[in-house]
Every structure is written in C-alpha cells, then in structure tokens.
Protein backbone atom coordinates (compact mmCIF):
# COMPACT_ATOMS: atom_id res chain seq x y z
CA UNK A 1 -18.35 29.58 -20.30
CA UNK A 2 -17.55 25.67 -21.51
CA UNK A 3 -15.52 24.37 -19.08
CA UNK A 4 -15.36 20.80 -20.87
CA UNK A 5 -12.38 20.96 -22.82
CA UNK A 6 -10.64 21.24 -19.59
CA UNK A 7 -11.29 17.72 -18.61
CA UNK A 8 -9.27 15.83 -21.73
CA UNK A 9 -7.87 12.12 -20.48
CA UNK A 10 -4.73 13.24 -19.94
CA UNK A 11 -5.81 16.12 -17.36
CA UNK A 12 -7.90 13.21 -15.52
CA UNK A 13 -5.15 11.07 -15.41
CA UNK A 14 -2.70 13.63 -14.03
CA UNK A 15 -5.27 14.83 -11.35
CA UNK A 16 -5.80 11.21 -10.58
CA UNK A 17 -1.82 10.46 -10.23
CA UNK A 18 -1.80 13.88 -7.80
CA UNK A 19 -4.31 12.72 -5.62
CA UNK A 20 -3.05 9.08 -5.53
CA UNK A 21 -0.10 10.13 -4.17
CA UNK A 22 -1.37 12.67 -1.42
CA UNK A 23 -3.45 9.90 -0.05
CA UNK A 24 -0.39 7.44 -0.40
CA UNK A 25 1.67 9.81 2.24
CA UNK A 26 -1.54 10.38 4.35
CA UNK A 27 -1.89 6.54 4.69
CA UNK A 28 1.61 5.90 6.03
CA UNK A 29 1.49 8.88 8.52
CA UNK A 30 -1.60 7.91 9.54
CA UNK A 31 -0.35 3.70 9.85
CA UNK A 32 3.02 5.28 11.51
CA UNK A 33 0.75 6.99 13.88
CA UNK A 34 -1.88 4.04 15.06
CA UNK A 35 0.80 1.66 15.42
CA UNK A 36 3.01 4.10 17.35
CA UNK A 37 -0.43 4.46 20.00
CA UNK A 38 -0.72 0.95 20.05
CA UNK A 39 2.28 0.49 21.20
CA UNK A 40 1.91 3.34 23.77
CA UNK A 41 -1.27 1.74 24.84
CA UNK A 42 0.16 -1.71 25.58
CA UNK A 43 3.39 -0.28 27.44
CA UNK A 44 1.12 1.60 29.82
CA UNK A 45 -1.65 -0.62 30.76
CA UNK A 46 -0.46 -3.82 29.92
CA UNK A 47 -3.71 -5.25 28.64
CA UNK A 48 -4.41 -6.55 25.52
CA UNK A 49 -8.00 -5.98 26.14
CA UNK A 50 -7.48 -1.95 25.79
CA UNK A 51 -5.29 -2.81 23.09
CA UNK A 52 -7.87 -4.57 21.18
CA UNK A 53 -10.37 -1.89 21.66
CA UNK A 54 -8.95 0.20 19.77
CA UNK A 55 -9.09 -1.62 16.29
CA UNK A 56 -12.77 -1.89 17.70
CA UNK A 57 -12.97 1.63 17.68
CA UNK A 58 -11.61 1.97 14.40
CA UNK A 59 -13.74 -0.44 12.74
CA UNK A 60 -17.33 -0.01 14.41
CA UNK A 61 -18.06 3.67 13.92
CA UNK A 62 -17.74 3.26 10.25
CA UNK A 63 -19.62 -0.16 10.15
CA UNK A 64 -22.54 2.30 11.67
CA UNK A 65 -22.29 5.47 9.64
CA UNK A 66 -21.29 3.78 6.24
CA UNK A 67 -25.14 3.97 4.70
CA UNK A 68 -25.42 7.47 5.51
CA UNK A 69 -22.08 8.52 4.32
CA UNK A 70 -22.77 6.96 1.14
CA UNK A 71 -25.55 9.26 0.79
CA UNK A 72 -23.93 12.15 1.20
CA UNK A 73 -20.88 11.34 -1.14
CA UNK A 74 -23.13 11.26 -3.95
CA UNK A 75 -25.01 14.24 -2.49
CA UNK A 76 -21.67 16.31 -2.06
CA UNK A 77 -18.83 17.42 -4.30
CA UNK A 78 -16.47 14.41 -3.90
CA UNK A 79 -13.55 15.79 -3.48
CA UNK A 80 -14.28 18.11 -0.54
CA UNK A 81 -16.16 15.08 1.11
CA UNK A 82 -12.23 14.07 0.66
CA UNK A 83 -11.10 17.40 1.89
CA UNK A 84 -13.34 17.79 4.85
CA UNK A 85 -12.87 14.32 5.89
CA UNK A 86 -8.63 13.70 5.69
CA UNK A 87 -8.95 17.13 7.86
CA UNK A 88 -11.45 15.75 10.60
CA UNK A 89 -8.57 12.87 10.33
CA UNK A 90 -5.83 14.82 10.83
CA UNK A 91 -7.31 17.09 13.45
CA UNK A 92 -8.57 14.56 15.58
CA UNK A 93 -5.04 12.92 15.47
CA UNK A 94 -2.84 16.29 16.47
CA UNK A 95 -5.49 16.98 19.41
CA UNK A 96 -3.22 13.75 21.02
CA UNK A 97 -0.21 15.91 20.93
CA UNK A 98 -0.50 18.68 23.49
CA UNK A 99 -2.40 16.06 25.80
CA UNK A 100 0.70 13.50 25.47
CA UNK A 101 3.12 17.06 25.55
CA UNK A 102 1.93 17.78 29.57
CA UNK A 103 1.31 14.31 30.33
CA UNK A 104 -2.88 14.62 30.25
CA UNK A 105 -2.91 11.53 27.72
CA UNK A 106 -5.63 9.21 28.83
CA UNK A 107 -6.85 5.98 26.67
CA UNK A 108 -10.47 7.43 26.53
CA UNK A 109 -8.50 10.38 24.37
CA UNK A 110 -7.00 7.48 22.02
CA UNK A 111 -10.09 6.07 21.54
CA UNK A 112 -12.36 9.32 21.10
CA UNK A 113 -9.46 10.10 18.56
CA UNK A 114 -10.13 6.70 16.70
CA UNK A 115 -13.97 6.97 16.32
CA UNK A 116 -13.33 9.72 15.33
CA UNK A 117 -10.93 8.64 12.46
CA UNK A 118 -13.26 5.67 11.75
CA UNK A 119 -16.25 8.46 11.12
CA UNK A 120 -13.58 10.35 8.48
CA UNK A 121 -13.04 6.55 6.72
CA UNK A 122 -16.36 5.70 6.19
CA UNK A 123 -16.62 8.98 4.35
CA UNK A 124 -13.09 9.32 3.04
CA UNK A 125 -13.31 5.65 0.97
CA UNK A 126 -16.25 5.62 -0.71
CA UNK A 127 -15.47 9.27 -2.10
CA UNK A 128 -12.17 8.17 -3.53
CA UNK A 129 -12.95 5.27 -4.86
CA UNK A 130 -16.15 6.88 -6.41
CA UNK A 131 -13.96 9.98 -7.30
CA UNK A 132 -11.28 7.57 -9.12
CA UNK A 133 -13.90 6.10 -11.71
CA UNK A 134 -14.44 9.58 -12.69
CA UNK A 135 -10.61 10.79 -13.00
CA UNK A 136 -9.37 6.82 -14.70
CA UNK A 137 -10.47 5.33 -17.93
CA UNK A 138 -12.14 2.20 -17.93
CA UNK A 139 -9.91 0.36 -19.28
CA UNK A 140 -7.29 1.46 -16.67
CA UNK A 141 -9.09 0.71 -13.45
CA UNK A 142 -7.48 -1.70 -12.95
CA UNK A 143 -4.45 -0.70 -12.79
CA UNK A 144 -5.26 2.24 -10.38
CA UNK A 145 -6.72 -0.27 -8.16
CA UNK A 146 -3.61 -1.75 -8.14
CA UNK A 147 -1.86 1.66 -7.14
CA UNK A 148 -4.31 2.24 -4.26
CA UNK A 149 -3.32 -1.16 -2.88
CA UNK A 150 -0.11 -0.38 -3.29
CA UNK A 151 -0.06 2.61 -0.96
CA UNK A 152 -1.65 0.43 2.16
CA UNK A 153 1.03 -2.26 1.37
CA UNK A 154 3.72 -0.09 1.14
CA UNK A 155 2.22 1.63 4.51
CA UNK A 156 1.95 -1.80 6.22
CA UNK A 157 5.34 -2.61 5.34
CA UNK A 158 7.66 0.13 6.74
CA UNK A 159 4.98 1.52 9.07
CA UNK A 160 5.71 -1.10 11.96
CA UNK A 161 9.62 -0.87 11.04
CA UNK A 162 9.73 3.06 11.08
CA UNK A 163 7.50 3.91 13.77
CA UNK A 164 9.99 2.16 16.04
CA UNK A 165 12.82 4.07 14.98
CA UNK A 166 10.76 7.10 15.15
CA UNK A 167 9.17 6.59 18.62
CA UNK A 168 13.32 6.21 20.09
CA UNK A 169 13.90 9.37 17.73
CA UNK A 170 11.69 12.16 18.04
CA UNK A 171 9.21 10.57 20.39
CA UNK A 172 5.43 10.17 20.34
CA UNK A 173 4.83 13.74 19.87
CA UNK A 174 6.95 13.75 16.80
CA UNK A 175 5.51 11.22 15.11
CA UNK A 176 1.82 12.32 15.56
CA UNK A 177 3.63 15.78 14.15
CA UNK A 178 4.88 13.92 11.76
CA UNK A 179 1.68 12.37 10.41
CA UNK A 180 -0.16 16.15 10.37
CA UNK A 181 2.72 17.14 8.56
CA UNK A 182 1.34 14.15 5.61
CA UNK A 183 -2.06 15.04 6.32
CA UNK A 184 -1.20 18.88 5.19
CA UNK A 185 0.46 17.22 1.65
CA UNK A 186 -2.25 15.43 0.97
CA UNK A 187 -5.10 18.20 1.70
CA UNK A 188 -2.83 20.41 -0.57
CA UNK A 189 -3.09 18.25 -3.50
CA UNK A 190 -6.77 18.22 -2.92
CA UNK A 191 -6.81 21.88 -2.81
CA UNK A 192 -4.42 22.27 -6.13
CA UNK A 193 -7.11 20.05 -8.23
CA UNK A 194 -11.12 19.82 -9.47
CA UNK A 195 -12.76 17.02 -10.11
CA UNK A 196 -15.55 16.01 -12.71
CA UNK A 197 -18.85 15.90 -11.39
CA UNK A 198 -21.10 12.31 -12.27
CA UNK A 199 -23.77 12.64 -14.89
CA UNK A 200 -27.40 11.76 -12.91
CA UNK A 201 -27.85 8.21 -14.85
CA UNK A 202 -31.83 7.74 -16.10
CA UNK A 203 -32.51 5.26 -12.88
CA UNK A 204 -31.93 7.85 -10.84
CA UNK A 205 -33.37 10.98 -12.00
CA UNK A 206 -36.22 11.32 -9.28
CA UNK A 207 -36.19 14.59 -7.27
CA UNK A 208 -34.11 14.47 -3.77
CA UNK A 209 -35.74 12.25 -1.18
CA UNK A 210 -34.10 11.96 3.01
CA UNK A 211 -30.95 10.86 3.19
CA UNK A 212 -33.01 7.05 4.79
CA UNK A 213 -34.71 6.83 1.41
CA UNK A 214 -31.24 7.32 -0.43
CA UNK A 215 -29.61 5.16 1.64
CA UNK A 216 -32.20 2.84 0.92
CA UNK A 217 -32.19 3.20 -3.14
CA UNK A 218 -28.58 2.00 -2.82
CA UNK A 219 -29.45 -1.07 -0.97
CA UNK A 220 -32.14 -1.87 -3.83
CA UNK A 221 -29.90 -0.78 -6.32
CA UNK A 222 -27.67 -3.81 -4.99
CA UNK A 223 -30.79 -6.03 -4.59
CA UNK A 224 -32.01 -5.16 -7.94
CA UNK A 225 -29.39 -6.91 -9.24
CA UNK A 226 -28.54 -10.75 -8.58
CA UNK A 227 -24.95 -10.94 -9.93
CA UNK A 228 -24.03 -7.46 -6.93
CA UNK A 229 -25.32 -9.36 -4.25
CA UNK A 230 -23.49 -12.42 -5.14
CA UNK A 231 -20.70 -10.29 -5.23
CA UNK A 232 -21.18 -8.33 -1.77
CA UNK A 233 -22.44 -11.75 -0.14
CA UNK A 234 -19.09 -13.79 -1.31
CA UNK A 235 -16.96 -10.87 -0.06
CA UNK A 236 -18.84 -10.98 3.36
CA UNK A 237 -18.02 -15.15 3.65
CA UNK A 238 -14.15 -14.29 3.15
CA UNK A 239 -13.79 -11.55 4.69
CA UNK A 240 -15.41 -13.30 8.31
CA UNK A 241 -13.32 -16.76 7.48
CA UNK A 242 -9.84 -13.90 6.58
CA UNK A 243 -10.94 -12.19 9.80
CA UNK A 244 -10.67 -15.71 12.34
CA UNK A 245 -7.36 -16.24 10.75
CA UNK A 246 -6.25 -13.11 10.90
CA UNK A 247 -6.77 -12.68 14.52
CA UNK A 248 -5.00 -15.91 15.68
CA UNK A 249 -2.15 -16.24 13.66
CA UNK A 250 -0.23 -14.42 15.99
CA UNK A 251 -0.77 -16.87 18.47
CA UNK A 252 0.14 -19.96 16.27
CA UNK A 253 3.03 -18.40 15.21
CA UNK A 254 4.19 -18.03 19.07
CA UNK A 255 3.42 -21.46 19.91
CA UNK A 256 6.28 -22.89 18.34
CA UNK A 257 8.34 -20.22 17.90
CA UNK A 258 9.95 -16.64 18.90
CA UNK A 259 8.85 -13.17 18.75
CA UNK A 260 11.57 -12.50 16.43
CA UNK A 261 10.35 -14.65 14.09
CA UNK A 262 6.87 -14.06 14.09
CA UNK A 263 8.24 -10.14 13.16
CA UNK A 264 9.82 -11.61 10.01
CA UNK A 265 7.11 -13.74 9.09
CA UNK A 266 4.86 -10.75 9.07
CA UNK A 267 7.52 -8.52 7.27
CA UNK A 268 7.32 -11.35 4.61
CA UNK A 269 3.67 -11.36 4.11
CA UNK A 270 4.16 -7.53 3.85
CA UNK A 271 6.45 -7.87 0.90
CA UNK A 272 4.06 -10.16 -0.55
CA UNK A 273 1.38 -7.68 -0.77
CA UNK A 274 3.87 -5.18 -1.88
CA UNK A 275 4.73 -7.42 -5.28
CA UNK A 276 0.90 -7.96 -5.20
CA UNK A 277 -0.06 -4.72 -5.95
CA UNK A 278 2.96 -3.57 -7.88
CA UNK A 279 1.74 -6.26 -10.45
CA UNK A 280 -1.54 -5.22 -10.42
CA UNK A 281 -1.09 -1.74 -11.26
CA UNK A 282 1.41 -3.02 -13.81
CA UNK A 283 -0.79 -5.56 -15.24
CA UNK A 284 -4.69 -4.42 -14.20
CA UNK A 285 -6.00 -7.70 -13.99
CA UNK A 286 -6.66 -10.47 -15.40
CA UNK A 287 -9.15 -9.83 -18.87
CA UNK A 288 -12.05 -11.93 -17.00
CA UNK A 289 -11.44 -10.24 -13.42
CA UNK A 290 -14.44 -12.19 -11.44
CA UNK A 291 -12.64 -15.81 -12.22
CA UNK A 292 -8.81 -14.23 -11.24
CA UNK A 293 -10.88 -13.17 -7.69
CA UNK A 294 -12.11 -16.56 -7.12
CA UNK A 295 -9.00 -17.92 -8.47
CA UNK A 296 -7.03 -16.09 -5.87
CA UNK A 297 -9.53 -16.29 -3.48
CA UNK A 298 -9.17 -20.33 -3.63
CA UNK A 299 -5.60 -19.88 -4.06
CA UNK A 300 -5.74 -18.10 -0.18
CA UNK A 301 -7.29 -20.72 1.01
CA UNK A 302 -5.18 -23.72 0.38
CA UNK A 303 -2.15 -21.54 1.89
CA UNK A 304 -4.81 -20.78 4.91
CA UNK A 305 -4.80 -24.72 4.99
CA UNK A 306 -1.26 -25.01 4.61
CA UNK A 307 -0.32 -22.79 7.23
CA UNK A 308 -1.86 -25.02 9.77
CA UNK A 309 -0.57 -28.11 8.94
CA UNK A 310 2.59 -28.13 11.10
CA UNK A 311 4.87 -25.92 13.12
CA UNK A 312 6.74 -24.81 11.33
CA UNK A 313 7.92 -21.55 10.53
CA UNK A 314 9.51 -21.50 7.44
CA UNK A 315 5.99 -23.32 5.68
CA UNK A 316 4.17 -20.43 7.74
CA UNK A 317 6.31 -17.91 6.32
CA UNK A 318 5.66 -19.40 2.48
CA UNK A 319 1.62 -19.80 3.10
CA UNK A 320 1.52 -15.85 4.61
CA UNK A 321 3.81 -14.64 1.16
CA UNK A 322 1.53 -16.56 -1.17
CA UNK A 323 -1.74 -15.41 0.17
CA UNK A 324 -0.95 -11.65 0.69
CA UNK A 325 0.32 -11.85 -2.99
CA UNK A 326 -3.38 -12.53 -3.83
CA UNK A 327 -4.86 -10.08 -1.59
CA UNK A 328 -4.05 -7.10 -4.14
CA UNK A 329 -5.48 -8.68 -7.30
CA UNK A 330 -8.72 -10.27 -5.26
CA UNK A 331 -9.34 -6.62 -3.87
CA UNK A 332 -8.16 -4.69 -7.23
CA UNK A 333 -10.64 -7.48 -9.06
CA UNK A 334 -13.64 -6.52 -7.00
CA UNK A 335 -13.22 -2.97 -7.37
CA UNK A 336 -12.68 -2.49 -11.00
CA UNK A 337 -15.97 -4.54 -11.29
CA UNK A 338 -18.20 -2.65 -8.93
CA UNK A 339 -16.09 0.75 -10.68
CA UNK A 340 -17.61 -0.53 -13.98
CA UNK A 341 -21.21 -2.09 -13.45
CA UNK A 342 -22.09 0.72 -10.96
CA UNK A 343 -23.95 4.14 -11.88
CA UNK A 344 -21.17 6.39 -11.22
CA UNK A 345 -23.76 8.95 -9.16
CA UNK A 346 -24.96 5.61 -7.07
CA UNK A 347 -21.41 4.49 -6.29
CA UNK A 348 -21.28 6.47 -2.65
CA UNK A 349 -23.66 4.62 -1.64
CA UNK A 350 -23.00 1.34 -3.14
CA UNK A 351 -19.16 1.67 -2.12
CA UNK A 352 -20.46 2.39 1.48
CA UNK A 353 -22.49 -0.52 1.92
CA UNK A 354 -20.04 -2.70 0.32
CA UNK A 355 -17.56 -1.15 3.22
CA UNK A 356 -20.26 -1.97 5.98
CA UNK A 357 -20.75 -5.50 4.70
CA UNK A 358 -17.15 -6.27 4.40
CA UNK A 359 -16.47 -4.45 7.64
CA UNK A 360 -19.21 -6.13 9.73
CA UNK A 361 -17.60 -9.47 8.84
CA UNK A 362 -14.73 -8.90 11.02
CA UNK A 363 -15.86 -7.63 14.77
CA UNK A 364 -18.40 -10.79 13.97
CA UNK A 365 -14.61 -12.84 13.49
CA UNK A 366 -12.48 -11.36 16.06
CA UNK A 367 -15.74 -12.25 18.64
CA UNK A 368 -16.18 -16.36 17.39
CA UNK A 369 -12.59 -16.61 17.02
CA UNK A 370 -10.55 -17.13 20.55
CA UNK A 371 -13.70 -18.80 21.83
CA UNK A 372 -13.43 -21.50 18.91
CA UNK A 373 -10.04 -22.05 19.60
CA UNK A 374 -9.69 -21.98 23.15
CA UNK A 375 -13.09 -23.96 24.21
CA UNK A 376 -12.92 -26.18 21.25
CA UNK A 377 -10.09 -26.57 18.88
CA UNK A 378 -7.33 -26.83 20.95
CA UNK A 379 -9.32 -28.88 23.38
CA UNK A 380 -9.05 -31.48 20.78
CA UNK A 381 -5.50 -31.77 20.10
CA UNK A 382 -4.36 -31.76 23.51
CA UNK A 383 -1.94 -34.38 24.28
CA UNK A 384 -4.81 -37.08 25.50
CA UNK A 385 -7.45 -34.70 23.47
CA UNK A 386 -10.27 -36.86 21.27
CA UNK A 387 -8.35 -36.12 18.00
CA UNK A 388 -5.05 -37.01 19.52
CA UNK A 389 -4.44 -40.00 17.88
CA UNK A 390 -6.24 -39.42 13.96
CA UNK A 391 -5.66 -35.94 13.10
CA UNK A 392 -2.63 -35.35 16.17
CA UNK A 393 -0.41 -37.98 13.85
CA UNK A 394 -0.98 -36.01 10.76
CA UNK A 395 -0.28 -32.37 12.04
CA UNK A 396 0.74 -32.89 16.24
CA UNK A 397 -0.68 -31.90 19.40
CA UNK A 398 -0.09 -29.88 22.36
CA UNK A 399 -0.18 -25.92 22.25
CA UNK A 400 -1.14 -24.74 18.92
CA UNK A 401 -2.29 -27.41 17.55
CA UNK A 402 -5.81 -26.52 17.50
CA UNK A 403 -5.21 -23.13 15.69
CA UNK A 404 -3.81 -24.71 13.07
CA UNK A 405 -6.54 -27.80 13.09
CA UNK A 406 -8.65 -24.23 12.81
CA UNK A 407 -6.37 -22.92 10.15
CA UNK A 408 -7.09 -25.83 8.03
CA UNK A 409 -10.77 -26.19 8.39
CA UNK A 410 -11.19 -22.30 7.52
CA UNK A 411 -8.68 -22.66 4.63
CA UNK A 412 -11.16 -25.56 3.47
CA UNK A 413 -13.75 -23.47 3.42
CA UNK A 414 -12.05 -20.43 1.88
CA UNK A 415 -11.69 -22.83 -0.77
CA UNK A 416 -15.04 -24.14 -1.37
CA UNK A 417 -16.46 -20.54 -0.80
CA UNK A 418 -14.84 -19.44 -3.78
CA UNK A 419 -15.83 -22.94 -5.90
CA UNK A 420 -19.52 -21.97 -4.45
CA UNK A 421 -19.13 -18.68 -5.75
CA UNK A 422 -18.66 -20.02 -9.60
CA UNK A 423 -21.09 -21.94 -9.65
CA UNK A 424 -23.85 -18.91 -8.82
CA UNK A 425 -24.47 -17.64 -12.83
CA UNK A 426 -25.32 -14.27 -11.93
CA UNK A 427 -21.43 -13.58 -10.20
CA UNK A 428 -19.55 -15.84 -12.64
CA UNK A 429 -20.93 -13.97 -15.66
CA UNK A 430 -21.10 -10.25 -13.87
CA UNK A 431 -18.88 -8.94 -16.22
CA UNK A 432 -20.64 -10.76 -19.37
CA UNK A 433 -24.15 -9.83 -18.29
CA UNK A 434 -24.10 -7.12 -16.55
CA UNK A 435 -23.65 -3.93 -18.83
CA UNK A 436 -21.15 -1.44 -18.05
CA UNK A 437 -22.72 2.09 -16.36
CA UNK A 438 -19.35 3.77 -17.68
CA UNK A 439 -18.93 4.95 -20.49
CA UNK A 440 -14.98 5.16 -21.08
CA UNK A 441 -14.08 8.53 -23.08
CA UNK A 442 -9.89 8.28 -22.85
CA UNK A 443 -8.30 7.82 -25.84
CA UNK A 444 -6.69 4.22 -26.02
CA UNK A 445 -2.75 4.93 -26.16
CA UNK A 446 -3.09 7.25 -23.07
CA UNK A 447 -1.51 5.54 -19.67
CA UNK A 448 -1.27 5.84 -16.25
C-alpha cells in the first residue's frame, strides 16, 4: 500500500513543530536538572575541581563516541535513535532520585549519570538535526534552526532562575522528578509521530561495510570536499578562542565587581540569545548565510575585545548582550548550510563529526585557559608587571587585568579568524559552489 501521500509539506511541518516542542521541554528539565546538581555538588564538597568535572563528564564521552554514533543514525530509524536515546537520558537522570531520597548520593553517581547523558547527546543531536532536514523545507531551515536555538536559550535563561526556586520548593528530588516528568512529554510526541526515511543518494549506494569504514566514509565525505572542511576547521578556531573566554569571564567579572552583578550580567547575555534566536526563526537568515556567520562571527569578536578593555560592568554587560545576539544566527547559519550541501543519508555522520570537532575545541580551552592567565597574563599587568606602564595606562592593572589583556587578544583573533575565513574561496562561495544534496518538495506559501 502507497504510503506517500501521507507525507504532504504540511504533515512534515506539523510533525516537525510536535517534535520541536517535546525536545524544547526536555531541554529545560534536563538544564533545570544539571544546574540544580551543580549546585548540590559545590555545597557539599566545596571544590570547584569536582564541580568542573562534571561539565568534563558531559562533554568528553560524546567527543569519544560521536564517529560511531553517526554511523548508526544513518544506519537506524532516526527517530527511535531519538526515542531510545532521550530515554537512556531520562533514566540515567531519575536513578539520582532514590539514591538522593535515603541519603546514598555520592559524586561518582553524578558523574556516572552525566557520561551517561553525554553518550545519549552524541546520539540524540545528530539524529535531530538529521531528522529536521527531512521533516523542513529547504527554504525554511533556517528558520527551524532558529527555533532549535531558541529552546537552549530559552532553557539557559530561566533554568538558573527556576531551579533555585525549585530546589527551596520541592527539593532536589522534585526537580529531578520534575525533569522525568519533561522527558515523558517529549518521548510521547516521539511516540505520536513517523518520520520520512532518507533516499540512499548515488555516492553512497555501496553495500553495508563496519561501522569503522562508515565512520570513515563520513570523514572523506568531509575531506572530499574543500569548502566542508573550511567550514568544520573555522568552527574548530572559534569554538577553542569562545571556549578560553568562556571559562574566565566569571573571574573578570568578580574582579571588579559583586556576585550580584555578575548574575545580571549573565541574565543579560541570556536575553540576548533569546532575541537572537527569536529573529532567526522569524527571519531564517541572511540570503548569503556563510558571509552573515563570519559577519557575526567578527562581530563577537570585537565585543570579546571590548569586554576586556576596562572594569567595568556596565561595558561588560553591553559586549556579553551583543555577542550572544550573534550566537543564534552564527550557529543557525552553519546548520542550514551543512542541512543543505549534505547527503541527507550521510548527515549522521557528518553532524557527528562536526559535534566532535566543535566539542574537542573546548576541554582543549578550559585546559590552556587558567594557565594563560594565571602564569602569564596577569603576570603582566601586575602593579610593577612589564606591561604596567604601555598597555596598564590604556586598560589598568592589578587583579583582572590580565583576563581582560586576554579578552582582547582572543577578541583580536576572533576577528581575524573570521576575515581569514573569507578569504579561503572554497568556504566563502560554499553556498555558490557547492550544489545542494536536497531537493526541496514543499510548496512555497506553506510556513512554519
């Protein structure tokens, strides 16, 4: 029997706008939850060593698996690769609440519990992002970029702010309740839907080989084509000079101010990314997406730049709201391109590797970063330090100083990353010289 007919645009489209917003609930249960254990972490063995291992053990399980999950997304019907891995997720999450119930919680549980989330992710992303260029027209990929940014925005904005009403409410227990409780709506609208299955494109008709020598096609899929690795390689660059920033702006915010503040200044940079993505899924992007990422990418920079150039927290809190705004579009950019110029039955893999590139950037960061600024740039601006009296009189010295010495160098070379990255003719003219591997069947006047 002809199932075709089934799948008209506006089916797609509706499946696609069920889905989105199952995984939108997931992801703020799921942010309520990690921020709520990182908080229970810190109050009950005061290191910020254990802290930090846990964002370690979020991000270096999938790092590892990422090339092998990619193979098995394309291998596997998509959306129970989505199903089975949102319920590893969510069971490995509610295991924490009986231990925390009797008081048998131990930190080796937290972390077991976020490997074990990280192994879900690496699965979980590539699927739905792979999934979504088979539910969205073309020509509106960008815009449901711009959605799925606007889920972790809207996550990393009231997460923080709820979970510590929550945790004086209902208590640790009822949060991690809480989050299986958005796990369940999301599986459901999983369950309630099907999904197309990708057509086997020409370059990749050869019978099934090991999951090594798919993992591998993938890899020369990407090196097979110039204008890809540009792409991957420039996203690697920002993503290690984000990732230094990242991890020390909480200490330059501190040096010359409260804890108060720094909250607010974070809550700002929040509601940056929120109006980020709500224009991207409004607008989709700018026509030529590869110069708005580099646009915005350079745009990041200077307020990287900015940011360091004096104490002050008002300027801080400016620079943060200008470059989260970016972050949506640069992200939403990148994916609508890779959405478009990548065989859809190749895209696990590709998506996977893009994730382990991207992701590999930032242990690499967190690792160079307190040593650069500890042993070297704030050596410098010390009160009798070498730069004291050149650079010191243009942005001071003392405590701090060298982060945002730091801050400025990296935001210089945000900047000239993304200058570099135009002037490569295979990236600038992806989207003119690479052809599509989509081929967009919606009918024009249909919307998301």
């Amino acid at each position: 029997m002809n199932e075709m007919p089934e799948w008209t645009t506006a089916y797609r489209i509706r499946v696609f706008n069920l889905i989105w917003l199952g995984q939108v609930i997931s992801i703020i249960g799921s942010t309520l939850t990690s921020f709520a254990l990182g908080v229970w972490v810190y109050q009950n063995t005061d290191s910020v060593t254990q802290y930090a291992l846990i964002s370690l053990c979020t991000i270096l399980p999938a790092i590892v698996i990422s090339p092998l999950a990619g193979s098995l997304v394309d291998r596997w019907d998509r959306r129970w690769v989505m199903i089975i891995s949102d319920s590893g997720s969510g069971l490995s999450t509610l295991a924490i609440a009986p231990l925390l119930l009797f008081g048998r919680l131990e930190i080796w549980h937290i972390y077991l519990a976020a490997i074990a989330a990280s192994i879900c992710g690496a699965f979980q992303m590539p699927a739905y992002t792979a999934m979504t260029t088979l539910l969205v027209p073309k020509e509106y990929l960008g815009r449901a970029s711009g959605m799925s940014q606007l889920g972790l925005s809207v996550a990393r904005l009231i997460s923080p702010l709820l979970a510590g009403l929550l945790i004086e409410t209902i208590q640790m227990q009822g949060v991690i309740l809480l989050d299986f409780t958005t796990f369940l709506f999301a599986l459901l609208t999983l369950l309630l839907v099907r999904v197309p299955n990708p057509k086997t494109t020409s370059a990749h008709q050869a019978e099934k080989s090991s999951l090594l020598e798919e993992a591998a096609y993938g890899w020369n899929y990407i090196m097979e084509r110039p204008s890809l690795l540009g792409l991957l390689t420039f996203f690697a660059i920002s993503n290690f000079l984000v990732g230094v920033i990242w991890v020390l702006a909480t200490p330059l915010v501190l040096s010359f101010t409260s804890a108060t503040v720094l909250g607010i200044v974070l809550s700002i940079g929040g509601s940056g990314m929120l109006i980020g993505s709500l224009v991207m899924s409004a607008w989709g992007g700018p026509q030529r997406r590869v110069e708005g990422m580099l646009g915005f990418s350079i745009l990041g920079g200077l307020c990287i730049a900015i940011a360091g150039l004096r104490p002050s927290a008002w300027l801080f809190g400016v620079a943060v709201f200008l470059f989260f705004l970016g972050r949506p579009i640069i992200g939403g950019c990148n994916q609508v391109i890779l959405q478009k110029k990548v065989a859809p039955d190749v895209q696990g893999r590709v998506f996977a590797l893009s994730q382990m590139i991207a992701g590999a950037a930032l242990p690499l960061a967190y690792l160079i970063a307190g040593p650069l600024a500890d042993k070297v740039f704030e050596p410098l601006l010390a009160t009798d330090g070498p730069l004291a009296g050149t650079i010191g009189k243009l942005i001071g010295v003392g405590s701090g100083r060298g982060i945002g010495l730091l801050f400025v160098v990296v935001g210089i070379f945000t900047m000239l990353t993304g200058v570099a990255a135009y002037q490569y003719p295979p990236l600038r003219l992806i989207e003119k010289e690479l052809p599509d591997a989509i081929v967009d069947e919606a009918e024009a006047e249909i919307k998301i």
